[in-house]
C-alpha atoms as a PDB file:
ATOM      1  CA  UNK A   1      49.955  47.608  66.193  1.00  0.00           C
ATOM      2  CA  UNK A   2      47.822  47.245  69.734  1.00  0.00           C
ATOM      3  CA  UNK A   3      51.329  47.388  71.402  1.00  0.00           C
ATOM      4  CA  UNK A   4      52.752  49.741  69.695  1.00  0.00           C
ATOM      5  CA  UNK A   5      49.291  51.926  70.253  1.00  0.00           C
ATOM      6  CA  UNK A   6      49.104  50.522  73.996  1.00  0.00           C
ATOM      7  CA  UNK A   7      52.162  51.991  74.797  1.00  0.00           C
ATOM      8  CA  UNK A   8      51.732  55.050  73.355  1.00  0.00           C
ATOM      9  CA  UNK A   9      48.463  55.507  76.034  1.00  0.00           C
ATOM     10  CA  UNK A  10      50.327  54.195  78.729  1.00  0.00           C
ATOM     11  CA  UNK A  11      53.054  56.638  78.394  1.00  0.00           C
ATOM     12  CA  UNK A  12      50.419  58.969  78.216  1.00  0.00           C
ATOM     13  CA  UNK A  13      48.245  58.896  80.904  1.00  0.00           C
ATOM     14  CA  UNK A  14      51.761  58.296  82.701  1.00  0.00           C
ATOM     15  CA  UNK A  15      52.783  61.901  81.665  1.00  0.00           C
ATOM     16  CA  UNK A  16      49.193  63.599  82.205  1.00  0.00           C
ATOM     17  CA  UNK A  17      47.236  61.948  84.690  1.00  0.00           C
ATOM     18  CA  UNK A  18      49.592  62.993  87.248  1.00  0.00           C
ATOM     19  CA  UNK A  19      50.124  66.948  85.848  1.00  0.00           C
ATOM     20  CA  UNK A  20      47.128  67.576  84.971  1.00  0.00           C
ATOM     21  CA  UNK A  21      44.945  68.442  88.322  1.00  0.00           C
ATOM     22  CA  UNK A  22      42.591  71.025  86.152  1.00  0.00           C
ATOM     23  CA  UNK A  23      41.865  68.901  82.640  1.00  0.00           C
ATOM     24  CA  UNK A  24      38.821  66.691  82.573  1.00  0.00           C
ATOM     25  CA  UNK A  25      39.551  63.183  83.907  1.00  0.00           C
ATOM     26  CA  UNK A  26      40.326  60.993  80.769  1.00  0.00           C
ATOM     27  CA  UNK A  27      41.366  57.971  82.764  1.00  0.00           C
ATOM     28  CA  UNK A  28      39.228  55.325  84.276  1.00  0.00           C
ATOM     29  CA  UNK A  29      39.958  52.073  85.955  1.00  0.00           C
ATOM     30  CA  UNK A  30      38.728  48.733  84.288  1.00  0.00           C
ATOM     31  CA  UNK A  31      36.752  46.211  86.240  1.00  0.00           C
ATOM     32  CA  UNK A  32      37.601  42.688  84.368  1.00  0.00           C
ATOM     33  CA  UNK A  33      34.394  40.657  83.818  1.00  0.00           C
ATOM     34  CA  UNK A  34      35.539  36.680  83.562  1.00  0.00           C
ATOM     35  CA  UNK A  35      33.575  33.431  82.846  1.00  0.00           C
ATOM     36  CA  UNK A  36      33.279  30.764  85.438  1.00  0.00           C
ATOM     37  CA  UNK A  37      30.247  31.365  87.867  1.00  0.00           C
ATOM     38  CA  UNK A  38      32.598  33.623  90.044  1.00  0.00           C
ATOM     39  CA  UNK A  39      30.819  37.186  91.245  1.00  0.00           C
ATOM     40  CA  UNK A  40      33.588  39.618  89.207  1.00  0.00           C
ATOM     41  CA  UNK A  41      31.235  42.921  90.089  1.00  0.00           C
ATOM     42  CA  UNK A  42      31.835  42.523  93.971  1.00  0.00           C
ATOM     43  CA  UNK A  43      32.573  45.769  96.009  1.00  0.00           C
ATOM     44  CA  UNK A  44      30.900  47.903  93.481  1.00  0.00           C
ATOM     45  CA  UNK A  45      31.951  50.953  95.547  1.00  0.00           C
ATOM     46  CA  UNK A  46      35.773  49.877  95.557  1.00  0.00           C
ATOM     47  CA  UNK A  47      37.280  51.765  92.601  1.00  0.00           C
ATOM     48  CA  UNK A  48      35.400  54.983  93.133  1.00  0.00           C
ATOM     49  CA  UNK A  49      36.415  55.771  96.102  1.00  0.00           C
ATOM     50  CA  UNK A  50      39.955  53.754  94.796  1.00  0.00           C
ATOM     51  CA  UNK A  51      40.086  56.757  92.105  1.00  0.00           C
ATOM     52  CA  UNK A  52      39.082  59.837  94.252  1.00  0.00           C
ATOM     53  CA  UNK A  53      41.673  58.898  97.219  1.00  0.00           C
ATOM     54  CA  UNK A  54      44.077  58.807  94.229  1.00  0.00           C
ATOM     55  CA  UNK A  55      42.889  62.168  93.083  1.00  0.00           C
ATOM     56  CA  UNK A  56      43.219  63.624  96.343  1.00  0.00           C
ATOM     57  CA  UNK A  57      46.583  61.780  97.467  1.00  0.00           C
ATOM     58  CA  UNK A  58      48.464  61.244  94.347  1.00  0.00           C
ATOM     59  CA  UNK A  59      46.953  64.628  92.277  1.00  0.00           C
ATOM     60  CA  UNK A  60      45.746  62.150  89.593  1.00  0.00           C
ATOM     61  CA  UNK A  61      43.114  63.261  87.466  1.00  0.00           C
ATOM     62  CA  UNK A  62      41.253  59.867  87.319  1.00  0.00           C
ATOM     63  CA  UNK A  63      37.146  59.706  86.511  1.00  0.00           C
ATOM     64  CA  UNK A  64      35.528  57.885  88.945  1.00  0.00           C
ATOM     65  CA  UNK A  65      32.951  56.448  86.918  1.00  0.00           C
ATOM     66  CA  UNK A  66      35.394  52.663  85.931  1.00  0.00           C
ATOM     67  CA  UNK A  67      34.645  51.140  83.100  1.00  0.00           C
ATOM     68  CA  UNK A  68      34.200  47.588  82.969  1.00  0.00           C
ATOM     69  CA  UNK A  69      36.055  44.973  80.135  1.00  0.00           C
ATOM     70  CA  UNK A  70      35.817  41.411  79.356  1.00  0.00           C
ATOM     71  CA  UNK A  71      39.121  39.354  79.399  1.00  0.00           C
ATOM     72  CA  UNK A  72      38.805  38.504  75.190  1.00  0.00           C
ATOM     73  CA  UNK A  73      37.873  42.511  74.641  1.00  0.00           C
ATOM     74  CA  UNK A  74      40.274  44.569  72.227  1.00  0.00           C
ATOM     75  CA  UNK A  75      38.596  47.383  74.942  1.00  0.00           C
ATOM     76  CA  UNK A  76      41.654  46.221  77.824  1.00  0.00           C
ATOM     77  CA  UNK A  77      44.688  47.977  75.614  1.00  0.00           C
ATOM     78  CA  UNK A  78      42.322  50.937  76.760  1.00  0.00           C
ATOM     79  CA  UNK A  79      43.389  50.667  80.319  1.00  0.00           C
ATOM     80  CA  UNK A  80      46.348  50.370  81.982  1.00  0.00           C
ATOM     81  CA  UNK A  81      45.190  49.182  85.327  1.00  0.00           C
ATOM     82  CA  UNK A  82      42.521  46.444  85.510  1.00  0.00           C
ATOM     83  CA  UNK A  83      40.860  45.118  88.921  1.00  0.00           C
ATOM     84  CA  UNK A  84      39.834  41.653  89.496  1.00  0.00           C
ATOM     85  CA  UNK A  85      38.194  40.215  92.116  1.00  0.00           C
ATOM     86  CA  UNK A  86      35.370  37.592  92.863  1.00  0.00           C
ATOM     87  CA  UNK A  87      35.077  34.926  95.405  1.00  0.00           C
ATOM     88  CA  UNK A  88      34.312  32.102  93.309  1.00  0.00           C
ATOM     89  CA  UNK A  89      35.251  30.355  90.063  1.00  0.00           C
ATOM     90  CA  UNK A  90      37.375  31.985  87.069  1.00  0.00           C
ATOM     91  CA  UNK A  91      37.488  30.361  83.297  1.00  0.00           C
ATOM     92  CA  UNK A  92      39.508  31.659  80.729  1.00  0.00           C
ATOM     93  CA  UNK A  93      38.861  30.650  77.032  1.00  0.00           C
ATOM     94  CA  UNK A  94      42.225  30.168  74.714  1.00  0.00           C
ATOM     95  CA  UNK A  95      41.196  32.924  73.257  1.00  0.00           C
ATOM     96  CA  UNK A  96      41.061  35.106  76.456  1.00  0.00           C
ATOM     97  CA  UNK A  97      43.935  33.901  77.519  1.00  0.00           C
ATOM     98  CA  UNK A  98      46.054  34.933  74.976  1.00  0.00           C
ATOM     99  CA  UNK A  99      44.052  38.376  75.068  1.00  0.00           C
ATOM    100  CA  UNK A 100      45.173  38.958  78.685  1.00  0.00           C
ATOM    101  CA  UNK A 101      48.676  37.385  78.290  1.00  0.00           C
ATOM    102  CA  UNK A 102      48.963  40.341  74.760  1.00  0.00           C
ATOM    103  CA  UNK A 103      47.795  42.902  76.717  1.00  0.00           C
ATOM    104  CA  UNK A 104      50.501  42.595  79.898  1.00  0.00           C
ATOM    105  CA  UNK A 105      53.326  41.924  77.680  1.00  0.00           C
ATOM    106  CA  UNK A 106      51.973  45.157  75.670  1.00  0.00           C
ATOM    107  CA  UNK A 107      52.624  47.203  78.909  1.00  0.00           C
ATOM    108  CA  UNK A 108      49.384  46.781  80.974  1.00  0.00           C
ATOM    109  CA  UNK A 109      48.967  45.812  84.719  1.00  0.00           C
ATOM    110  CA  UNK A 110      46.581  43.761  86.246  1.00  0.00           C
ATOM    111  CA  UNK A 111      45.510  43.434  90.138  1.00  0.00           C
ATOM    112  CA  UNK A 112      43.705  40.261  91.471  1.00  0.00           C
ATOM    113  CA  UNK A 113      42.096  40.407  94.654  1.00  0.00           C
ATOM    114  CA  UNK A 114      40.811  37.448  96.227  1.00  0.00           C
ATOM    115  CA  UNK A 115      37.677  38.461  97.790  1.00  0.00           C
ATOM    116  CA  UNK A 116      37.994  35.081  99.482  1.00  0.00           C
ATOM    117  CA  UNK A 117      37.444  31.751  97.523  1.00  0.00           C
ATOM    118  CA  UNK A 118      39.010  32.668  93.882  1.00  0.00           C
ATOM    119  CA  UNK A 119      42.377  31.250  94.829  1.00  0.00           C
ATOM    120  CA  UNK A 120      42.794  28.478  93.136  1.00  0.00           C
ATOM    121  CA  UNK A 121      40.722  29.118  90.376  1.00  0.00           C
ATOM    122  CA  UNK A 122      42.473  32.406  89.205  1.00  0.00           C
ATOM    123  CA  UNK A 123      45.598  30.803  89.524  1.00  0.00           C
ATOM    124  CA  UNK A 124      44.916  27.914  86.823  1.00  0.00           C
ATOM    125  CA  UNK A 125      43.044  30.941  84.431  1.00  0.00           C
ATOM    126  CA  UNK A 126      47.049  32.933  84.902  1.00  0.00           C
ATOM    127  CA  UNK A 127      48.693  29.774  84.423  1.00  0.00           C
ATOM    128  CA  UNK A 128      47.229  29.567  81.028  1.00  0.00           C
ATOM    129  CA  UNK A 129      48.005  33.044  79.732  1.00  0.00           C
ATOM    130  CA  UNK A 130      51.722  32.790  81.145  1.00  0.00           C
ATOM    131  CA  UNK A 131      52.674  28.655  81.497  1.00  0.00           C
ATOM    132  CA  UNK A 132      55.880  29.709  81.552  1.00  0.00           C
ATOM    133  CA  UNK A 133      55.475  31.575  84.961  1.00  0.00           C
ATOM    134  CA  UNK A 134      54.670  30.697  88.501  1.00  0.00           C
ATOM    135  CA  UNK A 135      53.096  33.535  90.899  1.00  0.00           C
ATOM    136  CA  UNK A 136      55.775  34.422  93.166  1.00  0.00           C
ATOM    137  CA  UNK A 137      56.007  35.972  96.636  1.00  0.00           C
ATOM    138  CA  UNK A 138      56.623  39.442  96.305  1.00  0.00           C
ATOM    139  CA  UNK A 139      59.493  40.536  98.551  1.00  0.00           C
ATOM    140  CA  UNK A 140      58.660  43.616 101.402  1.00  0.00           C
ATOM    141  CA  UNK A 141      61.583  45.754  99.417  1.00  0.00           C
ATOM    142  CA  UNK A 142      59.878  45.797  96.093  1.00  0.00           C
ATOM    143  CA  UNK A 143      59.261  49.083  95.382  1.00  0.00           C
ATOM    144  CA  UNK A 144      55.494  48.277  95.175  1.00  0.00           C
ATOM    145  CA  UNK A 145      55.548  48.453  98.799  1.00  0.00           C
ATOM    146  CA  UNK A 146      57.807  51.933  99.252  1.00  0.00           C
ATOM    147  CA  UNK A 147      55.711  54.322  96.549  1.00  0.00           C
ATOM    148  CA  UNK A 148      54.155  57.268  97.901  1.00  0.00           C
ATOM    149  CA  UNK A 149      53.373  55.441 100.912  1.00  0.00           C
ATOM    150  CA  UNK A 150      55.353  52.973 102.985  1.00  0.00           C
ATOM    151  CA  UNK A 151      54.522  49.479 103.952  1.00  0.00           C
ATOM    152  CA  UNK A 152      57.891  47.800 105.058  1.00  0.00           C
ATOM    153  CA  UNK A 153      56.261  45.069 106.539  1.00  0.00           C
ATOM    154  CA  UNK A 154      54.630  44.308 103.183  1.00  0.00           C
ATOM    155  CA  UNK A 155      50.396  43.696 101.964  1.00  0.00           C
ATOM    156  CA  UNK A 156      48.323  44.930 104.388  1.00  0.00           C
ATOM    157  CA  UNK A 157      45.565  43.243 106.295  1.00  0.00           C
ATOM    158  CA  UNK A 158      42.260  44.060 105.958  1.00  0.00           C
ATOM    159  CA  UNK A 159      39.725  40.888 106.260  1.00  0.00           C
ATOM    160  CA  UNK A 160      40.651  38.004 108.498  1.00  0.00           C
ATOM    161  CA  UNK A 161      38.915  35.270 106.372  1.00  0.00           C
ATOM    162  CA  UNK A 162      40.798  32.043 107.123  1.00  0.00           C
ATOM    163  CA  UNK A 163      43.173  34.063 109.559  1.00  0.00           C
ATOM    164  CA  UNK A 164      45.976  33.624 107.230  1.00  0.00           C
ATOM    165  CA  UNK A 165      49.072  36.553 106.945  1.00  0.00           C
ATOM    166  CA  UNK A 166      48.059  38.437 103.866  1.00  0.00           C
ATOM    167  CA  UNK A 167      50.671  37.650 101.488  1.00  0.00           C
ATOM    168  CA  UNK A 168      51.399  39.445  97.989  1.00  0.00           C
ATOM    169  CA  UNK A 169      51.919  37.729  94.833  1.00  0.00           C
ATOM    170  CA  UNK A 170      53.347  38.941  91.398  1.00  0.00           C
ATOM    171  CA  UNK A 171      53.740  37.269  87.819  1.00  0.00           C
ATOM    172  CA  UNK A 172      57.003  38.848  86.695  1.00  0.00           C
ATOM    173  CA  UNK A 173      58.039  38.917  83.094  1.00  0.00           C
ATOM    174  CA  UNK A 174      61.549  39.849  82.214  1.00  0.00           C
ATOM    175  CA  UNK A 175      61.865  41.562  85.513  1.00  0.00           C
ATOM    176  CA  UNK A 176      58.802  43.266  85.250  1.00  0.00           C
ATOM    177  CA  UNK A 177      56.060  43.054  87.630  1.00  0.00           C
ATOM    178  CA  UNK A 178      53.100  42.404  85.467  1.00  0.00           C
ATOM    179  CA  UNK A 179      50.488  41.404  87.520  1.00  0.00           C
ATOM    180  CA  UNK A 180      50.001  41.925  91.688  1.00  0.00           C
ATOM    181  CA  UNK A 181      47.492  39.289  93.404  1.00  0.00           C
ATOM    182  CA  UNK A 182      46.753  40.398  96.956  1.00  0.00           C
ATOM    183  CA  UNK A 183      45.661  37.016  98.756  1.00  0.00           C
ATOM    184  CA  UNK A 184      44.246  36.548 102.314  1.00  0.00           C
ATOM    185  CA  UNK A 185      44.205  40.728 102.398  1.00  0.00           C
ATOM    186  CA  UNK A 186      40.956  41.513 100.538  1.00  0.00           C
ATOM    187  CA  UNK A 187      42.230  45.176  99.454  1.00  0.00           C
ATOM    188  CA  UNK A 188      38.407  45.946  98.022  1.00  0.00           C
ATOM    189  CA  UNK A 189      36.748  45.464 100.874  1.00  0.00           C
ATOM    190  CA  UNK A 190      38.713  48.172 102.078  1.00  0.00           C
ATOM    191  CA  UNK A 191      37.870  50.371  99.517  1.00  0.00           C
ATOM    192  CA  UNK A 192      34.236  49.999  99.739  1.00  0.00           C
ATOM    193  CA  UNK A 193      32.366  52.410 101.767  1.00  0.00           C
ATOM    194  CA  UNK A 194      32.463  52.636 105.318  1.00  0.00           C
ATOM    195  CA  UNK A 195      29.032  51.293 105.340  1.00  0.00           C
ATOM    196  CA  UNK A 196      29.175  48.172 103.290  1.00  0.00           C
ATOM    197  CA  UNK A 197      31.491  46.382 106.106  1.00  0.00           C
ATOM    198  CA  UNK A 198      32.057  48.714 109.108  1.00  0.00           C
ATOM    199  CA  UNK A 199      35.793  48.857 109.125  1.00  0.00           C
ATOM    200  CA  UNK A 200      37.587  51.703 110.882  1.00  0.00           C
ATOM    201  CA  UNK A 201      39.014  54.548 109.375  1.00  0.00           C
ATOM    202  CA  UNK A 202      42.370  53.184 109.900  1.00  0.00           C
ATOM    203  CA  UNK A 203      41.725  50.155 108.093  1.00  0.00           C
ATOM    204  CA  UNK A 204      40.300  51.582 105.395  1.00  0.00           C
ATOM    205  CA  UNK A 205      43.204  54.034 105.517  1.00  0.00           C
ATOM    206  CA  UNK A 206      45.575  51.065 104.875  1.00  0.00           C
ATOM    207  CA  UNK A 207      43.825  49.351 102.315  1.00  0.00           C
ATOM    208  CA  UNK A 208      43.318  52.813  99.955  1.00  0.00           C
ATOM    209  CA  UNK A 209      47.062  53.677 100.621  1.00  0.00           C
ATOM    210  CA  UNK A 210      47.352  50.187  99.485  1.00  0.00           C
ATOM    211  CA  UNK A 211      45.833  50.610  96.226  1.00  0.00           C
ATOM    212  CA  UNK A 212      47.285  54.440  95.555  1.00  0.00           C
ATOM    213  CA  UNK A 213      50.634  52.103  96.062  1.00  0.00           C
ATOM    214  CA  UNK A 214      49.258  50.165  93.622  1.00  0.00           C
ATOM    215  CA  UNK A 215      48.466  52.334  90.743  1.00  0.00           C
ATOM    216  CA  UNK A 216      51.818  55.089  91.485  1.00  0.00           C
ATOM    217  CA  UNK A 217      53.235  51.519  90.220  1.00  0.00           C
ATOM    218  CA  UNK A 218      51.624  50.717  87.492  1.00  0.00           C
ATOM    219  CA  UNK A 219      51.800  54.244  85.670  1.00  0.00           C
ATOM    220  CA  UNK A 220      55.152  54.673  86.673  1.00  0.00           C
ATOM    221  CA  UNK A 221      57.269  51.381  85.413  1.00  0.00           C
END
């Protein structure tokens, strides 16, 4: 029954959110909230200003306001997109796991963004929702990269960090691309406000097209 009524809202707010530029925004983005130590409510300005470059590039109809979910709630088969980020440890519970691993199956999409330092920790809390998979580097022609806007040379850059290429990474189930991990990019940061960490107007440019990228995906599979 949670697939059957997940589906249903996906196809939904895949039918409406883009159409309807007048109605009330329905939609929000979910902020996951995780166990582990790890600081899941970084870049508290990230999805707002996520949602209204959406609204302004894409015509969604998306409410700023996100909401924010816990990875055992039955409240993430509310929303198809979910953001998670942190920069330190992640712990799933059995329980959780199989909540998160139910809830991409059932249609969802989830984006990790390692705000530097959840790398290997968010990797061991995926491998036990899917131990069947292995993140894999997604390739520059997936159309993740080629939505409304065009990044042929693949994830941005935003944050130097260790100085490492910024590489994107995908769990794909039965072809689908089920979960996106942006790694050594820091996509949020680039969200943020201008005034949280001073980047230009270009970069911050990239990283929002970035993320519009990212959600023209997700409601569109």
């Amino acid at each position: 029954m949670k697939k059957i009524l997940f589906i249903l809202l996906v196809i939904g707010f895949a039918t409406t959110s883009f159409k309807m530029k007048n109605a009330a925004p329905s939609l929000k983005f979910a902020l996951l909230k995780y166990n582990g130590g790890g600081d899941w409510y970084s870049n508290p300005t990230a999805l707002p200003n996520l949602a209204r470059f959406c609204n302004t590039n894409l015509k969604t109809n998306i409410n700023p306001d996100y909401a924010t979910v816990e990875v055992g709630s039955v409240e993430l088969f509310n929303h198809p997109f979910i953001h998670m980020t942190g920069h330190g440890n992640v712990l799933f519970s059995d329980t959780e796991a199989e909540n998160m691993r139910n809830y991409l199956l059932a249609g969802g999409f989830l984006h990790i963004d390692d705000n530097y330092g959840m790398d290997p920790y968010v990797r061991i809390a995926m491998k036990k929702a899917f131990p069947e998979l292995e993140f894999v580097e997604i390739p520059f022609e997936h159309k993740v990269y080629h939505q409304k806007f065009k990044f042929p040379n693949g994830l941005p850059k935003i944050h130097e960090h260790d100085g490492k290429p910024a590489q994107g990474f995908g769990l794909i189930w039965e072809g689908r691309l089920v979960c996106y991990y942006s790694y050594q990019s820091d996509l949020g940061d680039g969200w943020e406000d201008q005034s949280v960490h001073k980047d230009s107007d270009e970069v911050r440019e990239k990283a929002l097209r970035m993320g519009a990228n990212l959600i023209q995906y997700a409601f569109s599979r």
